[in-house]
C-alpha atoms as a PDB file:
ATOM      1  CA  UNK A   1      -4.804   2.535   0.737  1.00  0.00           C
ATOM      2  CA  UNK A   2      -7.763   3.852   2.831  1.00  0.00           C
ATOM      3  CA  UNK A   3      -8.943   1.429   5.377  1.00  0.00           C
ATOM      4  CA  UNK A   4     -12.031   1.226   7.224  1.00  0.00           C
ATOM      5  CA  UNK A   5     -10.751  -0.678  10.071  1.00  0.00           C
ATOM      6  CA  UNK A   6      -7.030  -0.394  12.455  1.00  0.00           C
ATOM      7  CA  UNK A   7      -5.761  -1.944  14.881  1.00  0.00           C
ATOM      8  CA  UNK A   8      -3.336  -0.843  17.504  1.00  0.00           C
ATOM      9  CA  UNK A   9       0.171  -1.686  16.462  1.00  0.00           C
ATOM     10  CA  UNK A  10       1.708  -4.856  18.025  1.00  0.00           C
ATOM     11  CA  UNK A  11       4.813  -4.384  20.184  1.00  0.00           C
ATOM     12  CA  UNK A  12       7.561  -6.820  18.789  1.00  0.00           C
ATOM     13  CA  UNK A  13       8.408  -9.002  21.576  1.00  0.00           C
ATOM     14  CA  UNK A  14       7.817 -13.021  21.128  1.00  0.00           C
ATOM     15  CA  UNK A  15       5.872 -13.209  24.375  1.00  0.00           C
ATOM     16  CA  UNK A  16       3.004 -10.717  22.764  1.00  0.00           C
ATOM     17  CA  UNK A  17       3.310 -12.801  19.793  1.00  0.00           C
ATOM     18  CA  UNK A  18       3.474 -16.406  20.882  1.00  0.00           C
ATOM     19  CA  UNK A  19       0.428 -15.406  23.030  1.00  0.00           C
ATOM     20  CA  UNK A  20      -1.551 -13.837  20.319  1.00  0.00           C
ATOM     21  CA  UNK A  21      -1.270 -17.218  18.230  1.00  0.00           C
ATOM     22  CA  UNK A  22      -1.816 -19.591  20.267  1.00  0.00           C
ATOM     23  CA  UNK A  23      -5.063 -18.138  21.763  1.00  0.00           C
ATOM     24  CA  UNK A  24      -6.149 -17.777  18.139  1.00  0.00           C
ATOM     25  CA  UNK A  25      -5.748 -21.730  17.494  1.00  0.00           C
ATOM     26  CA  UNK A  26      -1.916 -22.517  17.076  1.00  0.00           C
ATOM     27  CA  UNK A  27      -0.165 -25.360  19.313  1.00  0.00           C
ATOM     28  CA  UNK A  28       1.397 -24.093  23.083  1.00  0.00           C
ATOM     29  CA  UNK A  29       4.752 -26.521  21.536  1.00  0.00           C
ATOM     30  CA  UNK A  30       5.097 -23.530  19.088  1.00  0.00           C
ATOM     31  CA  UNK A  31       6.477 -20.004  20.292  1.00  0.00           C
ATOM     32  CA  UNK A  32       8.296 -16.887  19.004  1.00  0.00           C
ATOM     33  CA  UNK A  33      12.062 -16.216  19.683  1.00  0.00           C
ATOM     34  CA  UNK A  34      14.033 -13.292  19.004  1.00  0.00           C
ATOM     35  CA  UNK A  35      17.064 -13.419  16.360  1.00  0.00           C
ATOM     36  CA  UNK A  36      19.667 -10.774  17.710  1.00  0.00           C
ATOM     37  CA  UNK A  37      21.909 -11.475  14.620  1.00  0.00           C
ATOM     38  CA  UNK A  38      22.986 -13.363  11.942  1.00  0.00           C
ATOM     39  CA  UNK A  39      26.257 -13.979  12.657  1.00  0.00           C
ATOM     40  CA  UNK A  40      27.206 -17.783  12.631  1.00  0.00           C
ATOM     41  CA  UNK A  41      27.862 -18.644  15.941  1.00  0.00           C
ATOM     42  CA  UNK A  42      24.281 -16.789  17.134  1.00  0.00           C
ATOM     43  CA  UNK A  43      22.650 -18.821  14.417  1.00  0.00           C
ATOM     44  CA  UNK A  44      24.230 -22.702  15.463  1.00  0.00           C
ATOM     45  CA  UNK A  45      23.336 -21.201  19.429  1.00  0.00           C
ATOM     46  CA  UNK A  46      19.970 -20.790  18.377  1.00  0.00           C
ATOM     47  CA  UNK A  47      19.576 -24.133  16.336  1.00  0.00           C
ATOM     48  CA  UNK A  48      21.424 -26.072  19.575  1.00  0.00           C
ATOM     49  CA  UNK A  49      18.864 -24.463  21.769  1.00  0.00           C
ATOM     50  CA  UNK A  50      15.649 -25.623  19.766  1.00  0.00           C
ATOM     51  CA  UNK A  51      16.699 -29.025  17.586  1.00  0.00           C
ATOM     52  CA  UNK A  52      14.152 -28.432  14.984  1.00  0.00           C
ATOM     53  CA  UNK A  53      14.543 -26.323  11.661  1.00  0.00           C
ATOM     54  CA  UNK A  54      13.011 -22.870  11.574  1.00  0.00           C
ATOM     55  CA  UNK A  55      10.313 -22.429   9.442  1.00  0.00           C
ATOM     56  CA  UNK A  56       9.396 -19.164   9.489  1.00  0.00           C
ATOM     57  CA  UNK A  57      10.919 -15.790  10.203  1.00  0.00           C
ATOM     58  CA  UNK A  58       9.177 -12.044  10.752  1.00  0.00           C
ATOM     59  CA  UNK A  59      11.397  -9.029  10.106  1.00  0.00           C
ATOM     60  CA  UNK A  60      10.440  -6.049  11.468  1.00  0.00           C
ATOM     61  CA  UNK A  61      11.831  -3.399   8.994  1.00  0.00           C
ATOM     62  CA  UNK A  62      11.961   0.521   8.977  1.00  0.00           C
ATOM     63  CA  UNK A  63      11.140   2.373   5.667  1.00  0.00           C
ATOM     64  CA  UNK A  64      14.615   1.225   3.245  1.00  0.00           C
ATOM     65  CA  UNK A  65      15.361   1.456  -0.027  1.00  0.00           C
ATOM     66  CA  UNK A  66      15.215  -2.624  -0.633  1.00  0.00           C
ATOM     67  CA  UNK A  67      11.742  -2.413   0.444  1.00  0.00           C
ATOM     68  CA  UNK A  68      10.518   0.427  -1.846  1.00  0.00           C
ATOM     69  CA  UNK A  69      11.982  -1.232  -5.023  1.00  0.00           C
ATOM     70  CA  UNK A  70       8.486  -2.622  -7.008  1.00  0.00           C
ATOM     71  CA  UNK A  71       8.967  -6.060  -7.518  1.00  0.00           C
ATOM     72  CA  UNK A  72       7.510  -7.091 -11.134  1.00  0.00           C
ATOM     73  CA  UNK A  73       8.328 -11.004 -10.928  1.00  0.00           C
ATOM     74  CA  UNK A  74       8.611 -14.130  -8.957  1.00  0.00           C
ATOM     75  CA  UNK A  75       4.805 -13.971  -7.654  1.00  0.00           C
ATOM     76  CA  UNK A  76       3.663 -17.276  -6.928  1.00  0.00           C
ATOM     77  CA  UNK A  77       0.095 -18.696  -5.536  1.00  0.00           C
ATOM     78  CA  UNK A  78       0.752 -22.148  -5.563  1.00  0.00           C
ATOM     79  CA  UNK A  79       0.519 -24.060  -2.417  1.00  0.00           C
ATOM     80  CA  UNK A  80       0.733 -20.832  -0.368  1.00  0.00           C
ATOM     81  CA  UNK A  81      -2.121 -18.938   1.704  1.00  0.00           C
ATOM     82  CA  UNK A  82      -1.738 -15.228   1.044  1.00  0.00           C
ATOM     83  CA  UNK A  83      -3.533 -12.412   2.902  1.00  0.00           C
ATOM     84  CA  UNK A  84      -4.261  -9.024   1.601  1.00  0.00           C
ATOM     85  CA  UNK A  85      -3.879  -6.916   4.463  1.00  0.00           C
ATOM     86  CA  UNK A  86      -7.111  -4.352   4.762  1.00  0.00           C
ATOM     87  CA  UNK A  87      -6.609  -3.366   8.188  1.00  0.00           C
ATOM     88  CA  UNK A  88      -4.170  -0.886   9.448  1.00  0.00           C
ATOM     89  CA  UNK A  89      -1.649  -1.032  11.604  1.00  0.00           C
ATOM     90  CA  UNK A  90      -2.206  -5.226  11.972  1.00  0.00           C
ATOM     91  CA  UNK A  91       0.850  -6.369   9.700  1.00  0.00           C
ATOM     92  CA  UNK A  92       2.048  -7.959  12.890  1.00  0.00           C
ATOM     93  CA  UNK A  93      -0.873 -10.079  12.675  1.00  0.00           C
ATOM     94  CA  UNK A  94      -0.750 -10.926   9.302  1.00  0.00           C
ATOM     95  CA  UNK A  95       3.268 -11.736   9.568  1.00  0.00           C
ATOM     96  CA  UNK A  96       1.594 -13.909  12.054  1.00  0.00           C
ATOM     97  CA  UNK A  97      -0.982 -15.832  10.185  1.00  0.00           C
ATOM     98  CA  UNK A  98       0.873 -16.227   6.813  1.00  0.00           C
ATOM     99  CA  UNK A  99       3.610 -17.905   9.281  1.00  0.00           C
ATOM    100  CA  UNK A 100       1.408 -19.865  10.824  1.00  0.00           C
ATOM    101  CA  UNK A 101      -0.911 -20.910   8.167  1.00  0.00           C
ATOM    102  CA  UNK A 102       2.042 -22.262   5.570  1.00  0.00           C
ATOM    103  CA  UNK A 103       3.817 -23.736   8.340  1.00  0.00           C
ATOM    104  CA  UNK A 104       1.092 -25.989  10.734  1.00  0.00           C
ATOM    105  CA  UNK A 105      -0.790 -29.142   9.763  1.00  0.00           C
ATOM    106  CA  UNK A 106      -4.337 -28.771   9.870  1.00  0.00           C
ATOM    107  CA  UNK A 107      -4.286 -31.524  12.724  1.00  0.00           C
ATOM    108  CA  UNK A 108      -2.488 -29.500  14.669  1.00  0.00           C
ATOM    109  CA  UNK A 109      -4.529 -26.298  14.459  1.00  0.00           C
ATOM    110  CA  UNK A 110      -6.990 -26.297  17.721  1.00  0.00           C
ATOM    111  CA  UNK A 111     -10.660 -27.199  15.871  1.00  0.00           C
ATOM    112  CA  UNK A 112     -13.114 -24.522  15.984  1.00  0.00           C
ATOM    113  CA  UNK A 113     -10.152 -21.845  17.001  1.00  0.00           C
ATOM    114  CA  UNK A 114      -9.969 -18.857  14.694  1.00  0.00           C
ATOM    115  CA  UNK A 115      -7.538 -19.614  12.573  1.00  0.00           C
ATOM    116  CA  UNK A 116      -8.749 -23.331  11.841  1.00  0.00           C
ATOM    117  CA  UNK A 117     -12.024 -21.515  10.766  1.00  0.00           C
ATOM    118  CA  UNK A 118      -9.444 -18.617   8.429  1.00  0.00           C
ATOM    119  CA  UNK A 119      -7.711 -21.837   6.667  1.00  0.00           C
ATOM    120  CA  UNK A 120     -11.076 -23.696   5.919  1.00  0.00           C
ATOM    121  CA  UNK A 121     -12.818 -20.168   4.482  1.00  0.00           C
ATOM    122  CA  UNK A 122     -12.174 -19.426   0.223  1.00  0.00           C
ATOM    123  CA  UNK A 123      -9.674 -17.035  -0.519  1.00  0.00           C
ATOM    124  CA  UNK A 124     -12.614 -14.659  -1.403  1.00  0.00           C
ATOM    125  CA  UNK A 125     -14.060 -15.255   2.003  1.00  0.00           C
ATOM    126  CA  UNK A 126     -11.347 -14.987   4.415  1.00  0.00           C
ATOM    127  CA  UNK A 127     -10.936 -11.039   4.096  1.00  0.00           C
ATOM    128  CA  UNK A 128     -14.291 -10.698   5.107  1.00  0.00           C
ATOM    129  CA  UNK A 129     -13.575 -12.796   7.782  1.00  0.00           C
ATOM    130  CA  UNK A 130     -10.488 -10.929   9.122  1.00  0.00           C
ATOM    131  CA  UNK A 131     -12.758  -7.868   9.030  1.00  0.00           C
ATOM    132  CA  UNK A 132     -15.932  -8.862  10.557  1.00  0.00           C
ATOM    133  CA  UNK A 133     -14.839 -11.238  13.115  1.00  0.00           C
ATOM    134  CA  UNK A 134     -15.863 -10.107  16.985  1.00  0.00           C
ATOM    135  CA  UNK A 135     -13.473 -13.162  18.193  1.00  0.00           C
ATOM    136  CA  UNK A 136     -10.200 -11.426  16.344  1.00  0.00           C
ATOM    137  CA  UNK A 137     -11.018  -8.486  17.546  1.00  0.00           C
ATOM    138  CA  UNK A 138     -11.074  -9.206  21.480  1.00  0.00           C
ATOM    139  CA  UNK A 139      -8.041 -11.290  21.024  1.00  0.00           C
ATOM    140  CA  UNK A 140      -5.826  -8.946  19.157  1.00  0.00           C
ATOM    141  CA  UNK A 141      -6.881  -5.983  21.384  1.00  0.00           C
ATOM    142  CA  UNK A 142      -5.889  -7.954  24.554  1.00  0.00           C
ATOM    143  CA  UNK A 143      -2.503  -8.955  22.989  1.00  0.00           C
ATOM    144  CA  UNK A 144      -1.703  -5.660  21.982  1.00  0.00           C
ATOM    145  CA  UNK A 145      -2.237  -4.302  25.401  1.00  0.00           C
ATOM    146  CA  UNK A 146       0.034  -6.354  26.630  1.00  0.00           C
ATOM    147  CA  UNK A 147       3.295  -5.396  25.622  1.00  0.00           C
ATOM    148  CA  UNK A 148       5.527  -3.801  28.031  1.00  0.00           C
ATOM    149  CA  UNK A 149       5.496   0.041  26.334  1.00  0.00           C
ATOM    150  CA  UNK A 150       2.539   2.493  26.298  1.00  0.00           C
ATOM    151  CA  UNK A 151       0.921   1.124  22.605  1.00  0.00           C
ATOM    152  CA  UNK A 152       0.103   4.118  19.567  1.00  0.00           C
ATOM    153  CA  UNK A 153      -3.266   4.689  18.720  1.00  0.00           C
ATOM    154  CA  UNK A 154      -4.686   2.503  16.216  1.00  0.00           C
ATOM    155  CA  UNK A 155      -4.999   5.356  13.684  1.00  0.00           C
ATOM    156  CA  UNK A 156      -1.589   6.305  14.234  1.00  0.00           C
ATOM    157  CA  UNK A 157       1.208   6.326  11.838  1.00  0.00           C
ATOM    158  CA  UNK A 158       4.068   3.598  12.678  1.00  0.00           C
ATOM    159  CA  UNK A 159       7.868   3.617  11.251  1.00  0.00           C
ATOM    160  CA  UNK A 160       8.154   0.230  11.211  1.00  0.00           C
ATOM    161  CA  UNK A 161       6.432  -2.993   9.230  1.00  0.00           C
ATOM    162  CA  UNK A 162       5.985  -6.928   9.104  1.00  0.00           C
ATOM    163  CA  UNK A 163       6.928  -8.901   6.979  1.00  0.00           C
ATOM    164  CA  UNK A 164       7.411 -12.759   6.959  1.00  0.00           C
ATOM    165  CA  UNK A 165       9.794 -15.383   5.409  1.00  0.00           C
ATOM    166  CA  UNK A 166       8.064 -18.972   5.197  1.00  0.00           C
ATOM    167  CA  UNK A 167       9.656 -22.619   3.660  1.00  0.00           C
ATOM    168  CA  UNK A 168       6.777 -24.442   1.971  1.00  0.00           C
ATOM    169  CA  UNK A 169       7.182 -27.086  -0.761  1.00  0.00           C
ATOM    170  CA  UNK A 170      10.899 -26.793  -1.129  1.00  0.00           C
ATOM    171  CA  UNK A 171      10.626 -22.776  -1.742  1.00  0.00           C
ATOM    172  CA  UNK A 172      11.172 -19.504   0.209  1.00  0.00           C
ATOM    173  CA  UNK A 173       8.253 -16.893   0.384  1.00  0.00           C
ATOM    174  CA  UNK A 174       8.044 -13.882   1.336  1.00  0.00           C
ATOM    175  CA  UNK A 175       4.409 -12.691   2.566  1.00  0.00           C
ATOM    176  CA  UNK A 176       3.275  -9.388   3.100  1.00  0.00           C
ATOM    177  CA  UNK A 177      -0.076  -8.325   3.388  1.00  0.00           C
ATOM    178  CA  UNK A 178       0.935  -5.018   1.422  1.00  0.00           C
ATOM    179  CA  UNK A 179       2.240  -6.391  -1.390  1.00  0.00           C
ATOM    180  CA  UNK A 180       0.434  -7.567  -4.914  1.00  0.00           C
ATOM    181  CA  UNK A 181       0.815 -11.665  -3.572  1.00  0.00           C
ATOM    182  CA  UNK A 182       3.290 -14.000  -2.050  1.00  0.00           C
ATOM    183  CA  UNK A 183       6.729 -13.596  -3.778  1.00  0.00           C
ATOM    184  CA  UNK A 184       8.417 -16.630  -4.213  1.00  0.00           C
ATOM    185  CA  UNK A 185      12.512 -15.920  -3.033  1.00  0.00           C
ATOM    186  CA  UNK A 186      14.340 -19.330  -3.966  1.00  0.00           C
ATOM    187  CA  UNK A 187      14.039 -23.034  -4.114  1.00  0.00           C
ATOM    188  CA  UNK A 188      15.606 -24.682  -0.928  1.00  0.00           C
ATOM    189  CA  UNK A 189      16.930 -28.329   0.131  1.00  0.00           C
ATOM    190  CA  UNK A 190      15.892 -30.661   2.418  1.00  0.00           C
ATOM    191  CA  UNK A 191      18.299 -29.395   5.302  1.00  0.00           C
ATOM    192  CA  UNK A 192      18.030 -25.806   4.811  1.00  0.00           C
ATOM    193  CA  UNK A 193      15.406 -23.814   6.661  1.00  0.00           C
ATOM    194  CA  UNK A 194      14.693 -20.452   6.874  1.00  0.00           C
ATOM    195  CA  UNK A 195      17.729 -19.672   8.665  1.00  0.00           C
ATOM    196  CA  UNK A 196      20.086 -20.875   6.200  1.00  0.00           C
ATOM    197  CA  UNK A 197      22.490 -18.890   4.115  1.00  0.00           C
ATOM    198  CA  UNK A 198      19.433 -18.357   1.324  1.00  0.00           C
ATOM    199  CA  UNK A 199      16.837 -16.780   4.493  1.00  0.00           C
ATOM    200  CA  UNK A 200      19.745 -14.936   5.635  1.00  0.00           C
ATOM    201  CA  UNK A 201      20.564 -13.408   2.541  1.00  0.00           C
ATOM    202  CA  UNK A 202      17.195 -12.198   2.192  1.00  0.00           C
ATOM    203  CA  UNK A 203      16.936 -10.861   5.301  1.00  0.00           C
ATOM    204  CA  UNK A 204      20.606  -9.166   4.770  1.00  0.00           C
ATOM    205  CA  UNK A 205      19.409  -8.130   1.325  1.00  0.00           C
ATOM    206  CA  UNK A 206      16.855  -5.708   3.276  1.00  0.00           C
ATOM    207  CA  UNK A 207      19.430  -4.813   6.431  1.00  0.00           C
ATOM    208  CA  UNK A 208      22.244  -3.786   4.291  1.00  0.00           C
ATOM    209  CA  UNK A 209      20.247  -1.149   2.185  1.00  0.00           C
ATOM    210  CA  UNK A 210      19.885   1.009   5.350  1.00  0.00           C
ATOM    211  CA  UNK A 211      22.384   0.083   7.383  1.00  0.00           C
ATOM    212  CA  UNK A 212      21.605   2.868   9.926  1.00  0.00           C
ATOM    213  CA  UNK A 213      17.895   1.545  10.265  1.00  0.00           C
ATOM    214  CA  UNK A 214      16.353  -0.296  13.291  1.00  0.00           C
ATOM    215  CA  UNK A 215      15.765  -4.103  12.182  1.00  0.00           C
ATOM    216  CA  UNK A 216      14.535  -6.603  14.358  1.00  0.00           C
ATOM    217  CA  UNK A 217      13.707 -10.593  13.769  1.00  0.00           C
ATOM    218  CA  UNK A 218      11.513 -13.099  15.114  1.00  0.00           C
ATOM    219  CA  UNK A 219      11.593 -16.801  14.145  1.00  0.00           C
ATOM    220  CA  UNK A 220       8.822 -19.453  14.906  1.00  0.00           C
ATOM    221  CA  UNK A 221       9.922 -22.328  16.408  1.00  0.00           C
ATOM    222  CA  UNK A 222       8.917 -26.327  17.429  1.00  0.00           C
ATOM    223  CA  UNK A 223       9.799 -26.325  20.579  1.00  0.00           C
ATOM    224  CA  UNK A 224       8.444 -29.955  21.375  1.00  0.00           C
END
């Protein structure tokens, strides 16, 4: 894809990202953690550390062989937002909208705040918005400065990508601005979140097709 617009690349630490959302509308009670592994006892340290379920996830994924397969089925565009992503090098922010945006209540979006204006837009409309707005555009730019390494250049070419994992009506999704729509994963209980055996799977699903590739994870949290 050609695009007319890029951002610089964001750096994957929770910090850059919990401070990205909430100056663009989302709740200070919500943040970004890192997920260092799957392994059971890492998982019930990280649900005795926060109480409430996890509803969303972001893996940060090198170029793997799970990722290239095309997926022909399981698209679904009920009840889910989906963004097509038409500017480079911003999948972090996308990962971070498409969590954000299936997982808040509108009353607890900040009013006015970008994103309360992004949910309230038409599908059609909020592409346009993405592109064109000045407000995004200061606010990403400071959050990607921010990081703790020397950032690429916003044309630049970057090995790694976004993607997210969301719970929304009783189903896992898994946005990504680069794909053809939100691809529904799985039908879920009551008590399982994100970071249940299903999520995990997912995310292993991915991991284990290049097991010599650099994976990271980031999970959104309630931490009221």
């Amino acid at each position: 894809m050609e695009y007319e617009k890029h951002f610089i690349p964001l750096e994957s630490d929770p910090q850059v990202f919990t401070s990205l959302m909430h100056n663009m509308g989302a709740p200070k009670y919500f943040k970004f953690i890192d997920i260092w592994s799957l392994e059971p006892d890492q998982l019930d340290n990280i649900r005795f550390g926060i109480q409430n379920p996890v509803e969303a996830l972001i893996l940060i994924l090198p170029d793997c062989p799970a990722y290239a397969e095309k997926i022909e089925h399981g698209i679904s565009k009920e009840s889910i937002l989906w963004l097509k992503q038409t500017i480079n090098n911003a999948c972090g922010l996308y990962a971070i909208l498409h969590c954000v945006c299936n997982t808040l209540g509108t009353e607890e979006i900040e009013p006015g705040s970008f994103i309360d204006c992004l949910v309230k837009k038409t599908a059609a409309d909020r592409t346009h918005y993405l592109q064109n707005s000045a407000e995004l555009d200061t606010i990403y730019r400071n959050a990607a400065l921010s990081g703790s390494s020397e950032p690429p250049a916003p044309e630049s070419e970057v090995e790694h990508h976004y993607i997210c994992l969301v719970r929304r009506s009783g189903c896992l999704y898994e946005l990504d601005g680069d794909r053809a729509g939100p691809i529904y994963r799985c039908t879920v209980e009551d008590d399982e979140d994100t970071l249940s055996e299903k999520g995990c799977n997912i995310l292993k699903m991915y991991m284990n097709s290049c097991p010599e590739g650099s994976f990271s994870m980031l999970a959104l949290v309630n931490s009221s």
